[in-house]
N, C-alpha and C. Protein backbone atom coordinates (compact mmCIF):
# COMPACT_ATOMS: atom_id res chain seq x y z
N UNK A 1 0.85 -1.18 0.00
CA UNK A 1 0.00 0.00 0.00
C UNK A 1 0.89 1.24 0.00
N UNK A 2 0.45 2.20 -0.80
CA UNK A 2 1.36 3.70 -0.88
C UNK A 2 0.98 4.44 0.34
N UNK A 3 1.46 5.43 0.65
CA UNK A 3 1.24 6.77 1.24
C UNK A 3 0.15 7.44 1.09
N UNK A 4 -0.50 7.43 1.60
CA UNK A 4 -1.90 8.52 1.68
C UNK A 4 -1.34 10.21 1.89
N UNK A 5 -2.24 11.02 0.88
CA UNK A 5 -2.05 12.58 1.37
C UNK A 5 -2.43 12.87 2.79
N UNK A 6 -1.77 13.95 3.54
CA UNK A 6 -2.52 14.43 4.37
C UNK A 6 -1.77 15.74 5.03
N UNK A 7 -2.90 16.74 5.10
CA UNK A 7 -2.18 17.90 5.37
C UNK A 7 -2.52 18.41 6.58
N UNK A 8 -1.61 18.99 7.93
CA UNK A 8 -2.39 19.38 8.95
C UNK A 8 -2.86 20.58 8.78
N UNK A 9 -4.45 20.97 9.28
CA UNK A 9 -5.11 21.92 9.31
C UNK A 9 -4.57 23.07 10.22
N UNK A 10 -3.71 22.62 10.83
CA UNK A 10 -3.30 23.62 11.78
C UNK A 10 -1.60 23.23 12.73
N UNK A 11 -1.10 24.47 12.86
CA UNK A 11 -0.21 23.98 13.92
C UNK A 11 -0.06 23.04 14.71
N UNK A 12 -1.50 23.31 15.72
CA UNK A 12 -1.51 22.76 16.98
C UNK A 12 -1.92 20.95 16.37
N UNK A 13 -2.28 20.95 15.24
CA UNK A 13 -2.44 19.55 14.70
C UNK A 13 -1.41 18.96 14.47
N UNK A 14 -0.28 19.56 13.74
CA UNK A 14 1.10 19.10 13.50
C UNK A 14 1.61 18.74 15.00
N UNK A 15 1.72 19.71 15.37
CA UNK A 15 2.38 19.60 16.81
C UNK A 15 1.88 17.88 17.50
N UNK A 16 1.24 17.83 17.65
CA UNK A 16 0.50 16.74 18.10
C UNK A 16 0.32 15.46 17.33
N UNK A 17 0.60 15.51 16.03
CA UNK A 17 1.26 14.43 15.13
C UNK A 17 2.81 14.15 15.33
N UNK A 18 3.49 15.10 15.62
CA UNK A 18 4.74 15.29 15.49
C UNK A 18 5.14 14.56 16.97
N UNK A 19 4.46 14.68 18.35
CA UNK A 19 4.18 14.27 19.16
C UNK A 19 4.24 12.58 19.59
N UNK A 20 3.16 12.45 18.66
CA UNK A 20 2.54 11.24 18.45
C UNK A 20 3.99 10.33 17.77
N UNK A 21 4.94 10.61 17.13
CA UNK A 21 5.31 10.00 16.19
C UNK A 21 6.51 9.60 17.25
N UNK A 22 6.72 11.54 17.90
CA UNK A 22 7.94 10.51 19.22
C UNK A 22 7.99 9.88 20.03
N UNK A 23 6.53 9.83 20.61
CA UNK A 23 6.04 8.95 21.28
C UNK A 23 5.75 7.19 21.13
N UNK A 24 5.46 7.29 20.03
CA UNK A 24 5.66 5.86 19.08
C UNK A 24 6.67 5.39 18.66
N UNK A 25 7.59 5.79 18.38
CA UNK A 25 9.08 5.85 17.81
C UNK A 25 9.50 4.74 17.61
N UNK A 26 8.66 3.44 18.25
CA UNK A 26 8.95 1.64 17.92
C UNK A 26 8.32 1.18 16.76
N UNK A 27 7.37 1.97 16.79
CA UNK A 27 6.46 1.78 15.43
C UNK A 27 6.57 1.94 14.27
N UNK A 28 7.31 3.52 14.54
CA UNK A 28 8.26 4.23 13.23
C UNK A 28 9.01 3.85 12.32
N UNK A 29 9.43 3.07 11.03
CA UNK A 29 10.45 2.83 10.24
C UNK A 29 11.22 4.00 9.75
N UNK A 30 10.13 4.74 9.18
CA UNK A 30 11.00 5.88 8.99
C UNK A 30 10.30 7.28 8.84
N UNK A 31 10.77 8.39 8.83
CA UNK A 31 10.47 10.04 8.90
C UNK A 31 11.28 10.32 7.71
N UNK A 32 11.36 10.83 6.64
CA UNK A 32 12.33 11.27 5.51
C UNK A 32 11.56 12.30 4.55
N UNK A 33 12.74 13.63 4.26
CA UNK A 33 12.06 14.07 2.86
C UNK A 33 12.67 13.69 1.70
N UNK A 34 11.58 12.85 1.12
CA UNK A 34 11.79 12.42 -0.57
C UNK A 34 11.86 13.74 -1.38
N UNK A 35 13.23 13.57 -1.60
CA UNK A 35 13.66 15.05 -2.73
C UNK A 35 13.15 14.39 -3.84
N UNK A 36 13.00 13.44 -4.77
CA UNK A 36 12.45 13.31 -6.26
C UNK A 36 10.95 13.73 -5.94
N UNK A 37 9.88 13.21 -4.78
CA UNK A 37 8.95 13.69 -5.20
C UNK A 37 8.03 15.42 -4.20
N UNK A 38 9.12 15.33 -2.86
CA UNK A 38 9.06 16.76 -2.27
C UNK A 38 8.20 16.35 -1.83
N UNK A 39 7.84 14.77 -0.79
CA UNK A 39 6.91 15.00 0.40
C UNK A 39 7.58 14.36 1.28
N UNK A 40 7.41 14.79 2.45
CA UNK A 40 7.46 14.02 3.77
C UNK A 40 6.64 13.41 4.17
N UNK A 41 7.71 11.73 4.56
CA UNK A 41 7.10 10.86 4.04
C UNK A 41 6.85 9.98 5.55
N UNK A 42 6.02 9.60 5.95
CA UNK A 42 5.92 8.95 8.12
C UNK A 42 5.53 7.06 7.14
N UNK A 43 6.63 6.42 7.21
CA UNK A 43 6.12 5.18 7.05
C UNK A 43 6.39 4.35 8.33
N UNK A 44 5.41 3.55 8.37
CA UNK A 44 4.78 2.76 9.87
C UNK A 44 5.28 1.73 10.07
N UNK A 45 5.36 0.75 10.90
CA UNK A 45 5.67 -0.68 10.98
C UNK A 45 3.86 -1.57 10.76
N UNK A 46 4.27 -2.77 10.42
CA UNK A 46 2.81 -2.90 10.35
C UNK A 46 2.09 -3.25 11.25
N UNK A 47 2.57 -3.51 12.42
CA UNK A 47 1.44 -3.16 14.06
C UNK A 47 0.63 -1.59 14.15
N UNK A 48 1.67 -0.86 13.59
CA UNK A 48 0.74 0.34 13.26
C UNK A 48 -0.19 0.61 12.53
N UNK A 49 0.14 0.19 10.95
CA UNK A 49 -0.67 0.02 9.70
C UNK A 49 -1.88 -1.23 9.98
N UNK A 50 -2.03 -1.86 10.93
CA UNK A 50 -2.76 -3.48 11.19
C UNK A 50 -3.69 -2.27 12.33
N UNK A 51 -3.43 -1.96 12.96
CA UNK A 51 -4.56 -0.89 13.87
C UNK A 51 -4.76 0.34 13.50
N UNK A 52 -4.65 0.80 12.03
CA UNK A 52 -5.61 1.65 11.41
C UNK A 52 -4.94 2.51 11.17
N UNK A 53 -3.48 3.27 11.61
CA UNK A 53 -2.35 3.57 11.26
C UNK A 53 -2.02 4.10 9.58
N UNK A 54 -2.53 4.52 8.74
CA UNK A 54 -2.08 4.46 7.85
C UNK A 54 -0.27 4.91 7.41
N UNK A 55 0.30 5.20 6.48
CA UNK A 55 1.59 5.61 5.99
C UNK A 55 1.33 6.63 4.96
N UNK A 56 1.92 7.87 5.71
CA UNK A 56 1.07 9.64 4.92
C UNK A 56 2.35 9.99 4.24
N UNK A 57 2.00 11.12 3.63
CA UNK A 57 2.86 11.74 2.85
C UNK A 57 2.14 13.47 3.35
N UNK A 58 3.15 14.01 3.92
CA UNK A 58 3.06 15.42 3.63
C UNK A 58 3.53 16.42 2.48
N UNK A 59 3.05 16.79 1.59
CA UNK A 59 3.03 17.88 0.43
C UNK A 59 4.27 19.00 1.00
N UNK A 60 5.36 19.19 0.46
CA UNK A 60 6.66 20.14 1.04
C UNK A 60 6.56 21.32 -0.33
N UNK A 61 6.61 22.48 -0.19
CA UNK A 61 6.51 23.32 -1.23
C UNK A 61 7.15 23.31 -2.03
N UNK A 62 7.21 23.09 -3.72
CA UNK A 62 8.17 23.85 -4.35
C UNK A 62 9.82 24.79 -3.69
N UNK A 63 10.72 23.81 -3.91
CA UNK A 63 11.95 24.76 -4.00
C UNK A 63 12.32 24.25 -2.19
N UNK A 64 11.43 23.86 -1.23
CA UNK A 64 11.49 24.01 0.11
C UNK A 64 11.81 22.44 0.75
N UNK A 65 12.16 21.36 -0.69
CA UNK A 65 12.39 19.95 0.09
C UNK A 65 13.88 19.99 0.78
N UNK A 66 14.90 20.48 0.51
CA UNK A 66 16.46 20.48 1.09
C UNK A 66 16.05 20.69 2.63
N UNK A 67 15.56 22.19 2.64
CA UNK A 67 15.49 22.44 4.14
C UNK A 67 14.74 21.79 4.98
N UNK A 68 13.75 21.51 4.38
CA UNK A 68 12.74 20.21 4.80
C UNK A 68 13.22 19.18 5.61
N UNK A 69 14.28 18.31 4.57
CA UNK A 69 15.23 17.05 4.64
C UNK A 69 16.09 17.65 5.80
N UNK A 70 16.70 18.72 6.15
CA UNK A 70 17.68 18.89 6.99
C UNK A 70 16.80 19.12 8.40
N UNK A 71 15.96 19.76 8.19
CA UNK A 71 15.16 19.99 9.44
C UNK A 71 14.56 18.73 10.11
N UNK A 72 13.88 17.42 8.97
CA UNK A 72 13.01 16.31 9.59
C UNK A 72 14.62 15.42 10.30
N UNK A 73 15.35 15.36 9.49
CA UNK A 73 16.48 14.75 10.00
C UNK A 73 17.24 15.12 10.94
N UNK A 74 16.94 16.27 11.53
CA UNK A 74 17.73 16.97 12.59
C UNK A 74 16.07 16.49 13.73
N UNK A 75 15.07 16.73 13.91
CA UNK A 75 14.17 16.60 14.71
C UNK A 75 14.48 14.76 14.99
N UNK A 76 13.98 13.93 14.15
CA UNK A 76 14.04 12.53 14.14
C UNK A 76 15.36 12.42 15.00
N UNK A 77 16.90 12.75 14.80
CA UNK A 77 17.75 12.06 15.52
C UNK A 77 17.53 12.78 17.34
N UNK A 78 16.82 13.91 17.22
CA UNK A 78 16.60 14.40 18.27
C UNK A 78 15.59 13.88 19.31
N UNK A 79 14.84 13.49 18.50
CA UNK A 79 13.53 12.08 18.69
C UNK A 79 14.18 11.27 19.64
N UNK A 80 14.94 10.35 18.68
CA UNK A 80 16.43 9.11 19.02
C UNK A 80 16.97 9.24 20.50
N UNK A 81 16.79 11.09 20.50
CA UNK A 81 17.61 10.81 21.79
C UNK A 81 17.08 11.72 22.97
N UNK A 82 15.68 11.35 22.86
CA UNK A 82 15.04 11.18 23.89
C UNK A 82 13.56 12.81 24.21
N UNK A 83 14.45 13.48 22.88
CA UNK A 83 13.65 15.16 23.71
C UNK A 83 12.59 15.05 22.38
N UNK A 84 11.56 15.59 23.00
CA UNK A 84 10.43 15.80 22.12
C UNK A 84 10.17 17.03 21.09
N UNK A 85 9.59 16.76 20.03
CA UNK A 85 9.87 17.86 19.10
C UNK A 85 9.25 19.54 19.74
N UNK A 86 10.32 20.33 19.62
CA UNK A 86 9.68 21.73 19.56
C UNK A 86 9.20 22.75 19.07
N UNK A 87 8.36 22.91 19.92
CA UNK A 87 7.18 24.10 19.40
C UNK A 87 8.03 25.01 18.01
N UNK A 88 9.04 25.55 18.10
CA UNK A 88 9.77 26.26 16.98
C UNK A 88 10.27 25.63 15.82
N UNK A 89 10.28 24.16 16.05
CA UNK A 89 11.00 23.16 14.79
C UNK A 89 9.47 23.25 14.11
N UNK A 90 8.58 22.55 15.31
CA UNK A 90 7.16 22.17 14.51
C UNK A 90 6.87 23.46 13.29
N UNK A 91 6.50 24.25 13.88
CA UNK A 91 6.41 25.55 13.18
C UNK A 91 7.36 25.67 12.53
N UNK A 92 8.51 25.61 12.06
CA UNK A 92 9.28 25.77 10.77
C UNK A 92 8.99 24.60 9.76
N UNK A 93 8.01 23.72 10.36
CA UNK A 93 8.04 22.55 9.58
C UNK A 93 6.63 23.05 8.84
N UNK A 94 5.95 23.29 9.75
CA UNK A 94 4.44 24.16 9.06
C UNK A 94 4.80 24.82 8.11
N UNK A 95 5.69 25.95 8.33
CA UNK A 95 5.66 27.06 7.41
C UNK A 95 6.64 26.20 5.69
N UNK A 96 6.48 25.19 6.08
CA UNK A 96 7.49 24.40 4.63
C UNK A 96 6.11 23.32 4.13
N UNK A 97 4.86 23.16 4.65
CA UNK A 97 4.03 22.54 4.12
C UNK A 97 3.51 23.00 3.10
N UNK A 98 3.37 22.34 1.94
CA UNK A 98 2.22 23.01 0.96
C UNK A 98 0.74 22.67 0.78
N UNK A 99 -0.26 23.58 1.79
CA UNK A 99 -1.44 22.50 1.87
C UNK A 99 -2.21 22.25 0.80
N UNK A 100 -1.55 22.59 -0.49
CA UNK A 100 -2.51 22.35 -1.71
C UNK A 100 -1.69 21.61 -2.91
N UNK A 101 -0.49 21.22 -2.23
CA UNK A 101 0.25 20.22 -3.29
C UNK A 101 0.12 18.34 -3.02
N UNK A 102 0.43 18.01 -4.12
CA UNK A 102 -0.06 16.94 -4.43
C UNK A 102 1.25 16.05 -4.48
């Protein structure tokens, strides 16, 4: 099964996905931005995907996947080691969503 779209409606929604993901972090295979197609990409283990879990793809703007990739990869190893994502990463991660790309 592919990646489903999905865009958060809001900050405080990201935040709380973003949350969710460090909190789960056994579940997690992987967090990455795909530079060929410029989304960020949350794929699951399938205990996750088996309880309803799907594997999303977030839409990254035009021109905005590099910083994207440096930012999810700097949060994720930060994940790794133990501190939860912050309010100022989340929000730089917002402001790199494109909620109308595909």
């Amino acid at each position: 099964m592919g990646f489903m779209r999905t865009v958060p409606s809001s900050l405080s929604e990201l935040q709380k996905y973003m949350q969710k993901i460090h909190e789960n972090r056994s579940h997690v295979k992987t967090v990455q931005v795909n530079l060929s197609t410029g989304h960020l990409e949350v794929d699951l283990d399938w205990m996750a995907n088996s309880a309803g879990n799907p594997d999303v793809f977030l839409p990254i703007k035009r021109g905005k996947a590099e910083p994207a990739k440096i930012l999810v990869e700097r949060m994720m190893r930060q994940s790794a080691a133990g501190y939860e994502p912050s309010p100022a990463d989340v929000k730089e991660l917002f402001d790199l969503i494109d909620p109308a790309g595909q």
